[in-house]
PDB file of N, CA and C in Angstrom:
ATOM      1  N   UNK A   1       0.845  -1.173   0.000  1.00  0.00           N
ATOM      2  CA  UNK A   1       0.000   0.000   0.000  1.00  0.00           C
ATOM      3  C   UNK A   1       0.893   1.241   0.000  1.00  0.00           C
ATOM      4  N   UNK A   2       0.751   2.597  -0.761  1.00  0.00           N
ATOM      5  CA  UNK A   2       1.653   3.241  -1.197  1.00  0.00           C
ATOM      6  C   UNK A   2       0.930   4.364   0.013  1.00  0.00           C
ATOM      7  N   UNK A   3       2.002   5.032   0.769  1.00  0.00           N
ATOM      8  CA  UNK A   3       1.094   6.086   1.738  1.00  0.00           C
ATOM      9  C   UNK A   3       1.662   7.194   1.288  1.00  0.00           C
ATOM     10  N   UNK A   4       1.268   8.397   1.248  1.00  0.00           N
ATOM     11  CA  UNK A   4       1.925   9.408   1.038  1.00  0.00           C
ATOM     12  C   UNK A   4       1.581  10.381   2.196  1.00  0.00           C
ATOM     13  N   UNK A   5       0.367   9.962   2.934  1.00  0.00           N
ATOM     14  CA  UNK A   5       0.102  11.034   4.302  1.00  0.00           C
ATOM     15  C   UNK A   5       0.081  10.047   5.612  1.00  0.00           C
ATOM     16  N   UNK A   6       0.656  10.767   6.516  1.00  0.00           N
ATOM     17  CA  UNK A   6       0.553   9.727   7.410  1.00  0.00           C
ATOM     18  C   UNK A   6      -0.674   9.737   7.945  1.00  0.00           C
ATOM     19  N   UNK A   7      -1.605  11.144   7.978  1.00  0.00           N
ATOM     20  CA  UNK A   7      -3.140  11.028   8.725  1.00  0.00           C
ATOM     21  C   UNK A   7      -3.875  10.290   8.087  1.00  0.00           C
ATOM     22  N   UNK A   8      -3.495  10.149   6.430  1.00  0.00           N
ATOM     23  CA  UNK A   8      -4.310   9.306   5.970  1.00  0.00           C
ATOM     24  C   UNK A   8      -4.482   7.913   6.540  1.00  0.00           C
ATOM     25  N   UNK A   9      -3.105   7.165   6.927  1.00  0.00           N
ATOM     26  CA  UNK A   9      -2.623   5.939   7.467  1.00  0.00           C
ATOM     27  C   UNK A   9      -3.727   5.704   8.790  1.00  0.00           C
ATOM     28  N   UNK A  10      -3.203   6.690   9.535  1.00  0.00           N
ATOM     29  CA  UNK A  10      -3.848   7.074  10.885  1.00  0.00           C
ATOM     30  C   UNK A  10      -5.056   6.778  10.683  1.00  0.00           C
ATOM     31  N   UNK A  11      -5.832   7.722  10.104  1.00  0.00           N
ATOM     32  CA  UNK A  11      -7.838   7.827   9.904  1.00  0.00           C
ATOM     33  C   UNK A  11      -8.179   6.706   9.297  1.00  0.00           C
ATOM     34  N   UNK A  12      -7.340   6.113   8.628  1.00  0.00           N
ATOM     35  CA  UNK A  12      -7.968   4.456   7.912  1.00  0.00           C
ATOM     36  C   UNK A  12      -8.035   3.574   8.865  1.00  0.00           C
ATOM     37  N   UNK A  13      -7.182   3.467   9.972  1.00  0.00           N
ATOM     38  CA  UNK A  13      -7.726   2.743  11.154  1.00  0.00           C
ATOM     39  C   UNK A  13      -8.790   2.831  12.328  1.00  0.00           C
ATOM     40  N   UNK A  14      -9.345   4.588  12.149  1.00  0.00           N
ATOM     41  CA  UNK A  14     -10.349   4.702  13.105  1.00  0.00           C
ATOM     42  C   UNK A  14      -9.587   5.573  14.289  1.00  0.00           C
ATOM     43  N   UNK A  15      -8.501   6.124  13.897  1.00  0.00           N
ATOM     44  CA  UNK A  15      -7.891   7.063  15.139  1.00  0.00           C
ATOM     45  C   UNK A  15      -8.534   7.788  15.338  1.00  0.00           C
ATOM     46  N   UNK A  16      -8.466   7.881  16.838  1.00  0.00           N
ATOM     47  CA  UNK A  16      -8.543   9.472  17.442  1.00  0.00           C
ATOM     48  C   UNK A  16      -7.835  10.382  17.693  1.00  0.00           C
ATOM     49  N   UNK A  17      -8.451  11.766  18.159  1.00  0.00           N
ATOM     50  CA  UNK A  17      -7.344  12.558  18.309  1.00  0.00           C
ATOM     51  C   UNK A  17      -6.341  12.605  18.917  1.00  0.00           C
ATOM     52  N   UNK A  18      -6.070  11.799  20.028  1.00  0.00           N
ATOM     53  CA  UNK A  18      -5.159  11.576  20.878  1.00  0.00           C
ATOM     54  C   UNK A  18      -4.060  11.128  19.629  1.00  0.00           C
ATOM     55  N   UNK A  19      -4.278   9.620  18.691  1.00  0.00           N
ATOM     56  CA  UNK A  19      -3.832   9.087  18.041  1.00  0.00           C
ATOM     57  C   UNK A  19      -2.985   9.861  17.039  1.00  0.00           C
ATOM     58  N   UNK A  20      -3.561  10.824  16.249  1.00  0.00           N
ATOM     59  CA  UNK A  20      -3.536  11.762  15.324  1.00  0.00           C
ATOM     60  C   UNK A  20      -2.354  12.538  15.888  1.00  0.00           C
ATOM     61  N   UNK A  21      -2.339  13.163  17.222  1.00  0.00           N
ATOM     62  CA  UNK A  21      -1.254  13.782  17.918  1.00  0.00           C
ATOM     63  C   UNK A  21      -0.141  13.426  18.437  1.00  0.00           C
ATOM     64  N   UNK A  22      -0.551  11.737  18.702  1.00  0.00           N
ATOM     65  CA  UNK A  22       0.801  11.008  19.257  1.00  0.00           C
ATOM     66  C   UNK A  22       1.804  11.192  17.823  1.00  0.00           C
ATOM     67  N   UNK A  23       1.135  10.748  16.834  1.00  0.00           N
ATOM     68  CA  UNK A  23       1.582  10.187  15.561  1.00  0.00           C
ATOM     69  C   UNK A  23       1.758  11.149  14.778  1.00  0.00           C
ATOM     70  N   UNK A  24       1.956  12.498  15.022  1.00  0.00           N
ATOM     71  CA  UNK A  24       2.079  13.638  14.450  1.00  0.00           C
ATOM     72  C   UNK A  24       3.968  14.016  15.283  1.00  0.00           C
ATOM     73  N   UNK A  25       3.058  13.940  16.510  1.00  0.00           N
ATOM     74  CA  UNK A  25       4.331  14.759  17.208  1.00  0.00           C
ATOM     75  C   UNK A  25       5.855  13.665  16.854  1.00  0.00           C
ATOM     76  N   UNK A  26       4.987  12.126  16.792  1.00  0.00           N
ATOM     77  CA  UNK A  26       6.517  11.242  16.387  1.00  0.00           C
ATOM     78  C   UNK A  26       6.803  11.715  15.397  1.00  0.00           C
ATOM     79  N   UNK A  27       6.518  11.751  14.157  1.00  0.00           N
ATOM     80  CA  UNK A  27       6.957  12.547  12.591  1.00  0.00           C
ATOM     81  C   UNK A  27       7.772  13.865  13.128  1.00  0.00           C
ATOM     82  N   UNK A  28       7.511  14.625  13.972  1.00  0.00           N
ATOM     83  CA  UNK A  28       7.594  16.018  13.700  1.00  0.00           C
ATOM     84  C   UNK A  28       9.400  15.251  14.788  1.00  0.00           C
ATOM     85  N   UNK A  29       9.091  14.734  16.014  1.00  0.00           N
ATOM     86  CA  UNK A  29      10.265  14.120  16.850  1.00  0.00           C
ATOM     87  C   UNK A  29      11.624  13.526  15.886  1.00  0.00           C
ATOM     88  N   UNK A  30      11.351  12.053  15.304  1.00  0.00           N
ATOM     89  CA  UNK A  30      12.167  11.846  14.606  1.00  0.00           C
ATOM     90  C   UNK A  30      12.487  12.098  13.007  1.00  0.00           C
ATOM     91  N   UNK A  31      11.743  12.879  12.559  1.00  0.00           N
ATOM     92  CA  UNK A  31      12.201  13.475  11.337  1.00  0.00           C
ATOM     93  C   UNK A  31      12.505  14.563  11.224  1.00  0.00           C
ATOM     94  N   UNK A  32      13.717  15.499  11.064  1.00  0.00           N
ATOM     95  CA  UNK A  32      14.211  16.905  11.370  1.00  0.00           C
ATOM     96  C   UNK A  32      13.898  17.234   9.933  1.00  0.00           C
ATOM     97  N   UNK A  33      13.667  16.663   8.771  1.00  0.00           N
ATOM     98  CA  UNK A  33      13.646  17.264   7.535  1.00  0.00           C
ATOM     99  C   UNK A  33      12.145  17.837   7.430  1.00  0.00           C
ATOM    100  N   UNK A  34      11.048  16.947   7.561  1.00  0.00           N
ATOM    101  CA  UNK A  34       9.531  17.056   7.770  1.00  0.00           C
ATOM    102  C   UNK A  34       9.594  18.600   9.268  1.00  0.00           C
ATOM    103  N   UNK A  35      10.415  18.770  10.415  1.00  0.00           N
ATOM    104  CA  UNK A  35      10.186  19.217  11.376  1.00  0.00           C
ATOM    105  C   UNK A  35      10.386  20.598  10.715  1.00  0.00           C
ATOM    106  N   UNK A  36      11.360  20.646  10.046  1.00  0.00           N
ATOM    107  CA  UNK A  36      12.206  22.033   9.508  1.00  0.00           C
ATOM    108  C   UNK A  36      10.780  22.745   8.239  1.00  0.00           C
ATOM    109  N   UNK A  37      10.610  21.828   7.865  1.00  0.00           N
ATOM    110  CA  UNK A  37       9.598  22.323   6.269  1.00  0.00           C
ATOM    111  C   UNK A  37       8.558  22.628   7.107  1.00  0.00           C
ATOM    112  N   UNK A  38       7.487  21.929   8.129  1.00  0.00           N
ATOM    113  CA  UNK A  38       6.432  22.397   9.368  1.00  0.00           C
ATOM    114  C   UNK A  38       7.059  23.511  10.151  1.00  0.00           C
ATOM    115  N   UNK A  39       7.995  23.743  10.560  1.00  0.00           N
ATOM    116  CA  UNK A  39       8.373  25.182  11.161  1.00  0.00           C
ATOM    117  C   UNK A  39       8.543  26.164  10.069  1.00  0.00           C
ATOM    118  N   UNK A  40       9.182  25.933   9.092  1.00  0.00           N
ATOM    119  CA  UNK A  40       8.957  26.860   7.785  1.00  0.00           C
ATOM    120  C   UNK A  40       7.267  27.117   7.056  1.00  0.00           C
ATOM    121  N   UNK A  41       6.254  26.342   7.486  1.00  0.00           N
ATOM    122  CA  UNK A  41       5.056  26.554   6.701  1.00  0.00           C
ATOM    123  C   UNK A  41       4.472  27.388   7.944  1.00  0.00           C
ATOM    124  N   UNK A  42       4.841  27.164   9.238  1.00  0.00           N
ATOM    125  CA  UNK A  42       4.135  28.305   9.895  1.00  0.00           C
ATOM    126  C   UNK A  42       5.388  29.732  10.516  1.00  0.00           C
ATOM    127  N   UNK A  43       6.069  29.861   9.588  1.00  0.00           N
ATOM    128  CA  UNK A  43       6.525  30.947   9.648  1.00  0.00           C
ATOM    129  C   UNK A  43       7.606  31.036  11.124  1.00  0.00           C
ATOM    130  N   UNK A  44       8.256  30.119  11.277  1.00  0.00           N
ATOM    131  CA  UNK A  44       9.579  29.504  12.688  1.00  0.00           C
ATOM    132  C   UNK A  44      10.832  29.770  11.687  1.00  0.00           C
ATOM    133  N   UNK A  45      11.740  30.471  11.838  1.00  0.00           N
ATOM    134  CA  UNK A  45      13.046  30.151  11.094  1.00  0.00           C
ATOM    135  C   UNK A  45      13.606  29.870  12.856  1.00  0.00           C
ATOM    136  N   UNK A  46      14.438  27.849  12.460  1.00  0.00           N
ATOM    137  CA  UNK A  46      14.917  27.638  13.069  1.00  0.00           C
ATOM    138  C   UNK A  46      16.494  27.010  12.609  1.00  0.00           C
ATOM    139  N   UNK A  47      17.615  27.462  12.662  1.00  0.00           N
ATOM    140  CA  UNK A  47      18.785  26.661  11.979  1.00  0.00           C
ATOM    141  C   UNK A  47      18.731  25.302  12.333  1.00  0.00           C
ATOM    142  N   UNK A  48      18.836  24.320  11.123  1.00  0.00           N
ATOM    143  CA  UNK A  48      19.420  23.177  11.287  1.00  0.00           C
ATOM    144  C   UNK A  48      19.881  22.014  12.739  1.00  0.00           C
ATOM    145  N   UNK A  49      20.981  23.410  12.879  1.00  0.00           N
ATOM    146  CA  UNK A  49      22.047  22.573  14.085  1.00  0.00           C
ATOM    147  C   UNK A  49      21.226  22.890  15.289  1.00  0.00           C
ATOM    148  N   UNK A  50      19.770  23.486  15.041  1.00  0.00           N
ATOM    149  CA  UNK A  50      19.247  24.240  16.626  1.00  0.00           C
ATOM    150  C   UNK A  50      17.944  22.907  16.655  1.00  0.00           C
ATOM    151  N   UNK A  51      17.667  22.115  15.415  1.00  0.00           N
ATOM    152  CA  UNK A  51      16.408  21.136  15.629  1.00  0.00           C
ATOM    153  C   UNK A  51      16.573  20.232  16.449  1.00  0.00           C
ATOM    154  N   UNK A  52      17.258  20.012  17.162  1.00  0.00           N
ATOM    155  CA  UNK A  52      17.287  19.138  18.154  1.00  0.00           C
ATOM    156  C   UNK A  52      17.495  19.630  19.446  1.00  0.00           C
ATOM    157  N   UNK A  53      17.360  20.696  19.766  1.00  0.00           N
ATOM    158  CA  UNK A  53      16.897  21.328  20.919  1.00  0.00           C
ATOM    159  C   UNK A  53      14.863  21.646  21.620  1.00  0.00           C
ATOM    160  N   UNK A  54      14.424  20.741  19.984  1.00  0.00           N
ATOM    161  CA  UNK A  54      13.309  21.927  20.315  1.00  0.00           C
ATOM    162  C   UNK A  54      12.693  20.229  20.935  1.00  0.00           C
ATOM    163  N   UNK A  55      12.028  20.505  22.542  1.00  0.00           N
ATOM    164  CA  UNK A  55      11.041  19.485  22.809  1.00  0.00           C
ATOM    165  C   UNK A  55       9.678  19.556  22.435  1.00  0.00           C
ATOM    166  N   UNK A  56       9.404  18.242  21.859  1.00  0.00           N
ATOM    167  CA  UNK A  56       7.685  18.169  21.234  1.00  0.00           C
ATOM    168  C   UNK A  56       7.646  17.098  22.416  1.00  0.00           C
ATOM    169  N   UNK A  57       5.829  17.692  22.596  1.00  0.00           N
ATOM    170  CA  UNK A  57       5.517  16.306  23.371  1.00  0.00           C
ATOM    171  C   UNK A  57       3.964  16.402  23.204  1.00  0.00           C
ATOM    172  N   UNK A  58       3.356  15.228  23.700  1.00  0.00           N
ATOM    173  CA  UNK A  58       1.736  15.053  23.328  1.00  0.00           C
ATOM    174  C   UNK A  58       1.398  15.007  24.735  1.00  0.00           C
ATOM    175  N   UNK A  59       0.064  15.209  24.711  1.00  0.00           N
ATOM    176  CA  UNK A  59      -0.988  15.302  25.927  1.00  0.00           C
ATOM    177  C   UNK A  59      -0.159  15.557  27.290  1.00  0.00           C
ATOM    178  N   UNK A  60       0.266  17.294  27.196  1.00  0.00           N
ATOM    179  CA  UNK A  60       0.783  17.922  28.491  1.00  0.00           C
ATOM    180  C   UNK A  60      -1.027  18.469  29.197  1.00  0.00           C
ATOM    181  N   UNK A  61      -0.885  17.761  30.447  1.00  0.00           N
ATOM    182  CA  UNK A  61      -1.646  18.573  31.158  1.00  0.00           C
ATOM    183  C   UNK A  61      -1.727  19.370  31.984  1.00  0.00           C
ATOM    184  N   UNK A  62      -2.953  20.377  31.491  1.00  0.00           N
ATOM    185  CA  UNK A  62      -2.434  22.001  32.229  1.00  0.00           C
ATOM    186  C   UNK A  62      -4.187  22.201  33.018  1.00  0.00           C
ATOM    187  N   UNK A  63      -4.488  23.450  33.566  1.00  0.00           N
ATOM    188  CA  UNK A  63      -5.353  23.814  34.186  1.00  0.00           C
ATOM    189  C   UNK A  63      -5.746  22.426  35.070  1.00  0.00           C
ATOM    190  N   UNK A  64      -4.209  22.665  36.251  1.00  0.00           N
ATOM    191  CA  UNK A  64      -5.083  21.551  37.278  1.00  0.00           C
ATOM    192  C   UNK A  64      -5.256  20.176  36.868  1.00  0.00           C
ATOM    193  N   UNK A  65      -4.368  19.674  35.898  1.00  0.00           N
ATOM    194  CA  UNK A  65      -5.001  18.332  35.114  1.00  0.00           C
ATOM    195  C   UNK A  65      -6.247  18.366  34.465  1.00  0.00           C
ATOM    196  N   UNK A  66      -6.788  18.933  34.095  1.00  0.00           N
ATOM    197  CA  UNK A  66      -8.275  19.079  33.905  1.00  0.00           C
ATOM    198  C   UNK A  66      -8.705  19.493  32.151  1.00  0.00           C
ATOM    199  N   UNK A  67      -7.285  20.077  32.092  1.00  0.00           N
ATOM    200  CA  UNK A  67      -7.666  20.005  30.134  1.00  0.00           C
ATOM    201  C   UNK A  67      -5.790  19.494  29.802  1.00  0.00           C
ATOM    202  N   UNK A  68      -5.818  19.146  28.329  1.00  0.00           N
ATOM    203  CA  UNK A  68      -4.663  18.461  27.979  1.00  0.00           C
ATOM    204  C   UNK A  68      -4.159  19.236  26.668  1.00  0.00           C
ATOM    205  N   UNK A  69      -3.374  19.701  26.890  1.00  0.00           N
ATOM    206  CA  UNK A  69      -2.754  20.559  24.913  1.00  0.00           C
ATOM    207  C   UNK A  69      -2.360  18.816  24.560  1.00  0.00           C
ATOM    208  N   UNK A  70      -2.929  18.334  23.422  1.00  0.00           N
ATOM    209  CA  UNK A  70      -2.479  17.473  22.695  1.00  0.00           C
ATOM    210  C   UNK A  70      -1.133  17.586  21.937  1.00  0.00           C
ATOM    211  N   UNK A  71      -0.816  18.621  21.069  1.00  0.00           N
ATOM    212  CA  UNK A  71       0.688  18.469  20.915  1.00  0.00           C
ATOM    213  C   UNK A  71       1.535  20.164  21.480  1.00  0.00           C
ATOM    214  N   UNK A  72       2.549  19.965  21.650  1.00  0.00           N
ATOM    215  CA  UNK A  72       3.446  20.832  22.379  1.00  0.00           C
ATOM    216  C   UNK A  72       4.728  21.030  21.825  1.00  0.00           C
ATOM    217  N   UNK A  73       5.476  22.461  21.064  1.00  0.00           N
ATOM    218  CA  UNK A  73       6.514  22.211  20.719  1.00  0.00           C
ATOM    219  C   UNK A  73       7.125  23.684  22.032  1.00  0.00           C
ATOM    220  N   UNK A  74       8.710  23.561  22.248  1.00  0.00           N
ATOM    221  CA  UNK A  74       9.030  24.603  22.789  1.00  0.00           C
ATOM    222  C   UNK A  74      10.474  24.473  22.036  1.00  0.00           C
ATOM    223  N   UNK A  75      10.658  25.298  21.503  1.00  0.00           N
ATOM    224  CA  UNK A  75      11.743  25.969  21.071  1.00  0.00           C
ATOM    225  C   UNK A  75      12.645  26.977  21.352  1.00  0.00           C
ATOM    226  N   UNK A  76      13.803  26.671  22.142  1.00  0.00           N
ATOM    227  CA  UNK A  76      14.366  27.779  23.388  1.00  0.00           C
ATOM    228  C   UNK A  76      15.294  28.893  22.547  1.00  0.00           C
ATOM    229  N   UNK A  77      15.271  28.378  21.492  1.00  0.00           N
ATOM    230  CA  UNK A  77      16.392  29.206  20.509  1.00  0.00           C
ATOM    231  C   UNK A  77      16.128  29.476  19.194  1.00  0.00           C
ATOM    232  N   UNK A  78      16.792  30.486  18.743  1.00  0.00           N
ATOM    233  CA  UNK A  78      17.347  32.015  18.870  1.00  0.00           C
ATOM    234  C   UNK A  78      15.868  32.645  20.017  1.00  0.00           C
ATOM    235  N   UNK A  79      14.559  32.452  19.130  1.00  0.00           N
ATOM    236  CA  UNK A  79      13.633  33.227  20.359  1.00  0.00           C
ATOM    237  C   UNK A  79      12.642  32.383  20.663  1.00  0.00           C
ATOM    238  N   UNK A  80      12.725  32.407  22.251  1.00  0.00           N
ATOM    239  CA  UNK A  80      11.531  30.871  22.362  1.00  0.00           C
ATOM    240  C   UNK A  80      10.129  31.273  22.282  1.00  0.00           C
ATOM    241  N   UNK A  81       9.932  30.176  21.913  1.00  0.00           N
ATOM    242  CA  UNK A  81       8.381  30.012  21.103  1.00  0.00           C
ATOM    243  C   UNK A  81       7.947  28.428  22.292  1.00  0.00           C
ATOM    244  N   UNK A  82       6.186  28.787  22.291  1.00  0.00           N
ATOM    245  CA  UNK A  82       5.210  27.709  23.518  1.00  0.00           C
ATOM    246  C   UNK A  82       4.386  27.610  21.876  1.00  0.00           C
ATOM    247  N   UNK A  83       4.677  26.490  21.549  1.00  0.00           N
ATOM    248  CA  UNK A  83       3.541  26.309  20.170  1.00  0.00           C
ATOM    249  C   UNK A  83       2.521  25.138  20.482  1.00  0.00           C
ATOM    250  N   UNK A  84       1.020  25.005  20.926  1.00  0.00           N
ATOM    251  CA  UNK A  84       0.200  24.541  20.882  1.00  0.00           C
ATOM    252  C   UNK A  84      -0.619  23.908  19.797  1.00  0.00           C
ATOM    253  N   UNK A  85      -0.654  22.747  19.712  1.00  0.00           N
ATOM    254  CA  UNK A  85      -1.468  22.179  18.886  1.00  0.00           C
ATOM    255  C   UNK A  85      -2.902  21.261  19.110  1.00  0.00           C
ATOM    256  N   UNK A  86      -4.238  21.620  18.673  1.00  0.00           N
ATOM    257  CA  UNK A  86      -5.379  20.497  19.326  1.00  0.00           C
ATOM    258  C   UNK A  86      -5.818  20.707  18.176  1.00  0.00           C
ATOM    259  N   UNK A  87      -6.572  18.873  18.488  1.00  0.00           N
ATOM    260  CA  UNK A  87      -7.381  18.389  17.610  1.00  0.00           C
ATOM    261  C   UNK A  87      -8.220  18.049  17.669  1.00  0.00           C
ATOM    262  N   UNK A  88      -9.431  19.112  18.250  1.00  0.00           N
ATOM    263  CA  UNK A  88     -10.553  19.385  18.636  1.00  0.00           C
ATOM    264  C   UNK A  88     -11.948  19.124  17.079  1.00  0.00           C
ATOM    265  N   UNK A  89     -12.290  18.325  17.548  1.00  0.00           N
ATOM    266  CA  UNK A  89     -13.680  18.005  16.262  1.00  0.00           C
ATOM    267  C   UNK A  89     -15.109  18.481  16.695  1.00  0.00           C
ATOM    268  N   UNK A  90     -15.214  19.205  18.249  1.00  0.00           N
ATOM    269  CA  UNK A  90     -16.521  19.543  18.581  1.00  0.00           C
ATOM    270  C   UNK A  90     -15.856  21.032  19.184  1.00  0.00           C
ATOM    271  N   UNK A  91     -17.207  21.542  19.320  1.00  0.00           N
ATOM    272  CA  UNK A  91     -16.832  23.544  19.469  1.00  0.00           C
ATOM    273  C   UNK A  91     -16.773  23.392  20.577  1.00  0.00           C
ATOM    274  N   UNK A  92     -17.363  22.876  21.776  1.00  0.00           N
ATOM    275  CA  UNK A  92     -17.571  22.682  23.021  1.00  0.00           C
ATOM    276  C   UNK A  92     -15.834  22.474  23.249  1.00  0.00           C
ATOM    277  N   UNK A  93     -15.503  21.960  22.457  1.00  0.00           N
ATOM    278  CA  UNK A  93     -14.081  21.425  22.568  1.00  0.00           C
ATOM    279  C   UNK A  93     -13.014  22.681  22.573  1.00  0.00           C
ATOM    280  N   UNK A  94     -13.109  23.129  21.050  1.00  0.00           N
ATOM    281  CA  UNK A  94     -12.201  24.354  21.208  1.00  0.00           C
ATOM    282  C   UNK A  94     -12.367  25.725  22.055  1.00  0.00           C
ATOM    283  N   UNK A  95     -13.963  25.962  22.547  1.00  0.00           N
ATOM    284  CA  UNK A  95     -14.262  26.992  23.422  1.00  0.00           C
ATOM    285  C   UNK A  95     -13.502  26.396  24.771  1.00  0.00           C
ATOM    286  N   UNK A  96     -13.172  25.292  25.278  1.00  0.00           N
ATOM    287  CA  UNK A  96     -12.808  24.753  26.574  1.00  0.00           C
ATOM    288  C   UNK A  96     -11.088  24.644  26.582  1.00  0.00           C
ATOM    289  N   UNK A  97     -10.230  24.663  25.196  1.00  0.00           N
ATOM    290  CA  UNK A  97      -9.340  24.454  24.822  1.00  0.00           C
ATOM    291  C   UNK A  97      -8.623  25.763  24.951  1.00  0.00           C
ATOM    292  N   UNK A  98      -9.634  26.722  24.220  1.00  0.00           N
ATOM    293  CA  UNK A  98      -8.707  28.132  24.539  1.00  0.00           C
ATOM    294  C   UNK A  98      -8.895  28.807  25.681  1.00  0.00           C
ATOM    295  N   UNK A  99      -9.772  28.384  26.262  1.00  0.00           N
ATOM    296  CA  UNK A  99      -9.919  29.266  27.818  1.00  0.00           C
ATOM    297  C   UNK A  99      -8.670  28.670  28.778  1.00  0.00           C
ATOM    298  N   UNK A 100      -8.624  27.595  28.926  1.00  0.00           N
ATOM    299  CA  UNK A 100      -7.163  27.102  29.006  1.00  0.00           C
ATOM    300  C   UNK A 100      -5.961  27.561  29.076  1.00  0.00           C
ATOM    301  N   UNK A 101      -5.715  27.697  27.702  1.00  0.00           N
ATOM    302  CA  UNK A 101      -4.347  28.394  27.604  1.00  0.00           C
ATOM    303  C   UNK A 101      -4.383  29.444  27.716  1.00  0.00           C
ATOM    304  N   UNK A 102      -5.482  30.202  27.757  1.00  0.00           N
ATOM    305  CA  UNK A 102      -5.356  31.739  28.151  1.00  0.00           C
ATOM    306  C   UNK A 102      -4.923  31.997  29.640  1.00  0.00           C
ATOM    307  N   UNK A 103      -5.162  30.896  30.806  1.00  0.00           N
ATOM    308  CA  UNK A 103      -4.788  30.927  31.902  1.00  0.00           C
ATOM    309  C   UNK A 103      -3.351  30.923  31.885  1.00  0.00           C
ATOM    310  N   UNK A 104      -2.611  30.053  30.768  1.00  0.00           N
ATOM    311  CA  UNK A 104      -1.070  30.134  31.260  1.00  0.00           C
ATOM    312  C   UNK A 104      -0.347  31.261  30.964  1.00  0.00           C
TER     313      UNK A 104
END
């Protein structure tokens, strides 16, 4: 089977979002070439020799344990960046998601 997306891979089995984020943040973890072109499509200039400083991680929980940022990048260098990622499919979801991080 020829894949060319990995969400595609992902959603053909019935993932969830949790799934979608684990399996995102691994791509974005061990591939620095895919990590570099995703920091370049949202506008991150990060050098090369600095991609392995930056920690990604999935389902950090914040507000009290009580809500979860599904993916997480922090990038301490040249200027640090808290980059949030959710994969929210109901509004109830993203209205509860950003009230959240507005606390931190």
């Amino acid at each position: 089977m020829l894949v060319d997306n990995i969400f595609k891979l992902i959603n053909r089995f019935g993932a969830k979002e949790d799934q979608l984020s684990a399996g995102f943040g691994f791509v974005l973890k061990n591939n620095k070439k895919v990590l570099e072109k995703f920091l370049k499509k949202i506008r991150i200039s990060v050098k090369s020799k600095n991609l392995n400083k930056i920690d990604i991680e999935t389902q950090i929980a914040y507000d009290s344990g009580e809500s979860r940022i599904d993916l997480q990048l922090v990038i301490p260098y040249p200027v640090r960046y808290l980059i949030f990622f959710g994969i929210k499919n109901r509004f109830y979801q993203r209205k509860h998601y950003f009230k959240s991080i507005k606390k931190i």
